[in-house]
N, C-alpha and C. Protein backbone atom coordinates (compact mmCIF):
# COMPACT_ATOMS: atom_id res chain seq x y z
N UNK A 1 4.07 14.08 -14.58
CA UNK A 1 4.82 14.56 -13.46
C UNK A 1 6.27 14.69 -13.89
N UNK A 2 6.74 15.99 -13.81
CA UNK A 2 8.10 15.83 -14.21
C UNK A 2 8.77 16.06 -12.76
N UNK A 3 10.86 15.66 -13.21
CA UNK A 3 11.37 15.75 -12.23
C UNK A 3 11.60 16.66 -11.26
N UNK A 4 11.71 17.90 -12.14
CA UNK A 4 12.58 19.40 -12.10
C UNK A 4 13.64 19.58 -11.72
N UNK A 5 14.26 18.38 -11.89
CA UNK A 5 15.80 18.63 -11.20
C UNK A 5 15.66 18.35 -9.40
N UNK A 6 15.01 17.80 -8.43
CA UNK A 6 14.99 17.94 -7.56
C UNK A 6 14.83 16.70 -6.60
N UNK A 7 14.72 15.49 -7.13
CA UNK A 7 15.65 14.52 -7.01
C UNK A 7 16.32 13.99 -7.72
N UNK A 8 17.45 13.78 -6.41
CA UNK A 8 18.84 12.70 -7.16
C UNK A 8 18.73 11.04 -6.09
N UNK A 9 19.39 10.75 -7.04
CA UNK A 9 19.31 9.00 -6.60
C UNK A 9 20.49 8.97 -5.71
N UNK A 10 20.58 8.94 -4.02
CA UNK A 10 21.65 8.75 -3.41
C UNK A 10 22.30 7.37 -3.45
N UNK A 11 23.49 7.11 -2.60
CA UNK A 11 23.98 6.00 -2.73
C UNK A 11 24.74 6.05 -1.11
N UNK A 12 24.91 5.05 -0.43
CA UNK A 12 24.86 4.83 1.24
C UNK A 12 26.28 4.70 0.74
N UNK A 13 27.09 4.23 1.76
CA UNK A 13 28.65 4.06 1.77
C UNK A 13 28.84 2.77 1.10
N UNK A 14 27.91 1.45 1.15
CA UNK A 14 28.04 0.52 0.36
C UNK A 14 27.88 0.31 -0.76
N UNK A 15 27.17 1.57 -1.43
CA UNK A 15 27.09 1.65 -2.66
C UNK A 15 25.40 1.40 -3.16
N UNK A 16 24.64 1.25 -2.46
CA UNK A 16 23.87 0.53 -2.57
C UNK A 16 23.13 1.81 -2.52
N UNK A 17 21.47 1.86 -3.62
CA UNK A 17 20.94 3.09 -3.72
C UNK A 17 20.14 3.47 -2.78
N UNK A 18 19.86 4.78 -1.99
CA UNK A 18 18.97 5.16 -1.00
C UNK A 18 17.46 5.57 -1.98
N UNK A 19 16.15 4.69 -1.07
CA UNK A 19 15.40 5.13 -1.84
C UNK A 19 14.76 5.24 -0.45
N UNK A 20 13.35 6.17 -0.84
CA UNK A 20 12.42 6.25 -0.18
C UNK A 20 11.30 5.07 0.44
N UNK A 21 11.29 3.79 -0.30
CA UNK A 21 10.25 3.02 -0.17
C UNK A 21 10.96 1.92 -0.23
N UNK A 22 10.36 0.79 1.02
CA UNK A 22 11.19 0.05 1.63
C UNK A 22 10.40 -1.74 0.40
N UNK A 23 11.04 -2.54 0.32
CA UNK A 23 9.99 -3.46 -0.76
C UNK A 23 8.87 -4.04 0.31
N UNK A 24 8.99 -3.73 1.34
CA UNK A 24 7.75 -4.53 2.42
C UNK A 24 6.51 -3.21 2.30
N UNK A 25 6.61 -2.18 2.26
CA UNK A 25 6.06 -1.11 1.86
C UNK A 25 4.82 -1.19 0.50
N UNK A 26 5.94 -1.70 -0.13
CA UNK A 26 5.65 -1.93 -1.82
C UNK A 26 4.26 -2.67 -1.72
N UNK A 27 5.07 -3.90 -1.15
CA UNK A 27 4.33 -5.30 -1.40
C UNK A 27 2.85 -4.88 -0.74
N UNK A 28 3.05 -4.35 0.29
CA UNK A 28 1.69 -4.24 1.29
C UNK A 28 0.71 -3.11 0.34
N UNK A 29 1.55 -2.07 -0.67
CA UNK A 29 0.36 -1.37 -1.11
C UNK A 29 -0.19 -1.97 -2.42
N UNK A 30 0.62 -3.03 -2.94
CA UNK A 30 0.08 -3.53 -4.39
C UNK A 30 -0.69 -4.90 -3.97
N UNK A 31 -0.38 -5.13 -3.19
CA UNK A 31 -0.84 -6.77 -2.33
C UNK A 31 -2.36 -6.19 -2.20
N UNK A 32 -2.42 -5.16 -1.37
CA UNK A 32 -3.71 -4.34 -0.58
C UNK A 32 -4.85 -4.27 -1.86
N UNK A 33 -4.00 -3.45 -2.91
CA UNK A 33 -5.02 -3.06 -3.64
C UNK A 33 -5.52 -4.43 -4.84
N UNK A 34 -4.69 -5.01 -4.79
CA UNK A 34 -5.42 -6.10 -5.36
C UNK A 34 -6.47 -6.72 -4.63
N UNK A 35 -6.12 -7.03 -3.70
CA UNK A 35 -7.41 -7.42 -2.85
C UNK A 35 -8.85 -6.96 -2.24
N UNK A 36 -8.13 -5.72 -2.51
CA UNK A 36 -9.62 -4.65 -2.24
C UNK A 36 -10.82 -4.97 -3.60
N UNK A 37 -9.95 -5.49 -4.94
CA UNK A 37 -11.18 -5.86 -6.01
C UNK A 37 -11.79 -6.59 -5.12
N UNK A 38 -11.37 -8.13 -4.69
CA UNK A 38 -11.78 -8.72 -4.62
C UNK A 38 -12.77 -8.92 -3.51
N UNK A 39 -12.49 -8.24 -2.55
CA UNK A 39 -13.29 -7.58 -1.49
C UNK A 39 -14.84 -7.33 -1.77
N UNK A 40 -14.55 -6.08 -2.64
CA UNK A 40 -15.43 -5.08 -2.94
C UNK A 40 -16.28 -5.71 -3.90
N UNK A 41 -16.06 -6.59 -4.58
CA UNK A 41 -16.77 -8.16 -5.58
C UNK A 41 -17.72 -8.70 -4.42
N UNK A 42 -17.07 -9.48 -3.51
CA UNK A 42 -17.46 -10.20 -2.24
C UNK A 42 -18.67 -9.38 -1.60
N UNK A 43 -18.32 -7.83 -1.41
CA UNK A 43 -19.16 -7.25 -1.12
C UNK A 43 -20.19 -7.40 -1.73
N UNK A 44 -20.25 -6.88 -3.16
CA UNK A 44 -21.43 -6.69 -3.99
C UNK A 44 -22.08 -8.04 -3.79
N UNK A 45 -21.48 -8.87 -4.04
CA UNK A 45 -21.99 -10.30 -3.76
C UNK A 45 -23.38 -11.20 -2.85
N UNK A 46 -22.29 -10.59 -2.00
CA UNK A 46 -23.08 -10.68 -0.47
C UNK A 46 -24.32 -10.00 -0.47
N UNK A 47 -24.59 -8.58 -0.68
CA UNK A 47 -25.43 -7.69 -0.39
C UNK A 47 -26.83 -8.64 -1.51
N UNK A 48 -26.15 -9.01 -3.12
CA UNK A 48 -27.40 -9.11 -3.87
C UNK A 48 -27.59 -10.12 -3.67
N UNK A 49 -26.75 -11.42 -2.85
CA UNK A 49 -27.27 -12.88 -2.08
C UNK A 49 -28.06 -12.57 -1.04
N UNK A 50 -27.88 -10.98 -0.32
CA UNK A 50 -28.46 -11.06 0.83
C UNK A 50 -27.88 -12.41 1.39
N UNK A 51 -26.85 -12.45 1.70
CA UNK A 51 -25.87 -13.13 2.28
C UNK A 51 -24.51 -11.81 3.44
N UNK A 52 -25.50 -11.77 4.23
CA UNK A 52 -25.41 -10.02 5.23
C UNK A 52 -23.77 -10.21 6.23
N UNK A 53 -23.62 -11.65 6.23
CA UNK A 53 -22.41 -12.34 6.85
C UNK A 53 -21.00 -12.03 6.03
N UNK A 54 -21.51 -12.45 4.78
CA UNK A 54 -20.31 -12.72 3.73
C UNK A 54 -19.96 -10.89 3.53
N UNK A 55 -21.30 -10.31 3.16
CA UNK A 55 -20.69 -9.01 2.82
C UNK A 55 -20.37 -8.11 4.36
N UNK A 56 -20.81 -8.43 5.55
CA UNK A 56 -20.26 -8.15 6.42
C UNK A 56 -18.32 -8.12 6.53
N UNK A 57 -18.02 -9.59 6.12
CA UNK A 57 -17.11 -10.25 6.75
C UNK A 57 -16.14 -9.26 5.42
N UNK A 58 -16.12 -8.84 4.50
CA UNK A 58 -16.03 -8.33 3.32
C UNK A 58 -15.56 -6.83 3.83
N UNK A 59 -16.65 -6.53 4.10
CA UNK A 59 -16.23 -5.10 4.54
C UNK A 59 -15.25 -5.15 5.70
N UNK A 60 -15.35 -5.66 6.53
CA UNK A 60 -14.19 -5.34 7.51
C UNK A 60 -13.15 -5.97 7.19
N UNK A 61 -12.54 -6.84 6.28
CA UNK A 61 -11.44 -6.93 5.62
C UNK A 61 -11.16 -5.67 4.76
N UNK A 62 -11.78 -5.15 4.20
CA UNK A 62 -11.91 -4.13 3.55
C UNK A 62 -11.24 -2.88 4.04
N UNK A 63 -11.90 -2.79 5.26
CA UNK A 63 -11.26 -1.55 6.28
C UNK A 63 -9.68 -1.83 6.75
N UNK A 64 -10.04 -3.16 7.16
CA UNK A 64 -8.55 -3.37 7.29
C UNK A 64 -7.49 -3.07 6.77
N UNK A 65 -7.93 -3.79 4.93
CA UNK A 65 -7.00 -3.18 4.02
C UNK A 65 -6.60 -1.73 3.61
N UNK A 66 -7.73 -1.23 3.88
CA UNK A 66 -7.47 0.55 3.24
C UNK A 66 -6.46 0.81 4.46
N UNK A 67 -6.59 0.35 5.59
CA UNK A 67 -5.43 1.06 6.86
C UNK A 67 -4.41 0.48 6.84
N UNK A 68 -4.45 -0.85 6.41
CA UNK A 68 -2.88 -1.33 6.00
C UNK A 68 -1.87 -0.41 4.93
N UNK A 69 -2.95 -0.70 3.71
CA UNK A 69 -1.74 0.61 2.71
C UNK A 69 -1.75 2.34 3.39
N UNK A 70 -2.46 2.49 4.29
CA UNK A 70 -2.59 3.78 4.30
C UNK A 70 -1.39 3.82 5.46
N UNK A 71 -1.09 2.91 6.24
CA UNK A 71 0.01 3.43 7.09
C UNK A 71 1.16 2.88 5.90
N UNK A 72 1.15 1.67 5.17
CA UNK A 72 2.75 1.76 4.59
C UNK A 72 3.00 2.73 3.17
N UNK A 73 1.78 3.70 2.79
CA UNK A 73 1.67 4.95 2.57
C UNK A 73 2.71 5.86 3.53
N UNK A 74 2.40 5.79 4.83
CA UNK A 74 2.60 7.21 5.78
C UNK A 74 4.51 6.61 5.70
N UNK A 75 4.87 5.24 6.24
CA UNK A 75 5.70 5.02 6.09
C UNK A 75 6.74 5.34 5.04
N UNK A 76 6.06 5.02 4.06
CA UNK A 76 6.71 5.74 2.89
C UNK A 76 7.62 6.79 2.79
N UNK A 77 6.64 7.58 3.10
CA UNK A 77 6.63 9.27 2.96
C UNK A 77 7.41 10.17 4.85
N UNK A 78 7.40 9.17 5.35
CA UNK A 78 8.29 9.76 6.52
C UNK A 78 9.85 8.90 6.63
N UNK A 79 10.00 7.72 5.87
CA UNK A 79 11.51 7.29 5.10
C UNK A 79 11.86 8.10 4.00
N UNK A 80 10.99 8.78 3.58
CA UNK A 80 11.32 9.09 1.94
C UNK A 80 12.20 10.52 2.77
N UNK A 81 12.05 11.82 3.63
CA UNK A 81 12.62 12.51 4.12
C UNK A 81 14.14 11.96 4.82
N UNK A 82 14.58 11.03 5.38
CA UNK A 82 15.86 10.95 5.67
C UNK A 82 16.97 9.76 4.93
N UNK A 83 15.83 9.21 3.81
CA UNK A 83 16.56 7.84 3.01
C UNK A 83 16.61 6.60 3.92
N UNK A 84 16.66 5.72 2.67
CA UNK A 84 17.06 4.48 3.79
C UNK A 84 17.86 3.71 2.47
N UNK A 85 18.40 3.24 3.08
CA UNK A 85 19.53 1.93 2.23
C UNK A 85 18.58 0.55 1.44
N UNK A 86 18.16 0.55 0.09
CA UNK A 86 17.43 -0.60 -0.18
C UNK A 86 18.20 -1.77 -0.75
């Protein structure tokens, strides 16, 4: 992916750099996806214990997680249009 010249790194009146992605953002999509291994393990788990609870309980953490990063995804990307001060 190149740049093409079409972003620049702003800077707020304090000096401080404007970025698109806030670190609570961050955390929630690298946090998320780590845990989705472990999930999706749990899952497999469950299903070949036939343990229908565990991989139940698995999957709907699961869902949870994909909608957690997927809104601090959307967040992202609707800060990333007017900047924010990080």
């Amino acid at each position: 992916m190149s740049d093409n010249g079409e972003w620049h790194e702003q800077r707020d009146r304090r000096g401080h750099a404007m970025v698109p992605a806030t670190p609570r953002d961050v955390v929630h999509i690298r946090v998320g996806s780590f845990l989705l291994v472990f999930l999706f393990a749990f899952t497999v788990l469950g299903i070949i214990a036939r343990a229908w609870v565990l991989a139940g309980i698995a999957v709907v953490l699961a869902v949870a997680t994909v909608v957690d990063i997927t809104l601090a995804v959307k967040r992202q990307k609707t800060k990333g249009e007017h900047g924010e001060a990080g």
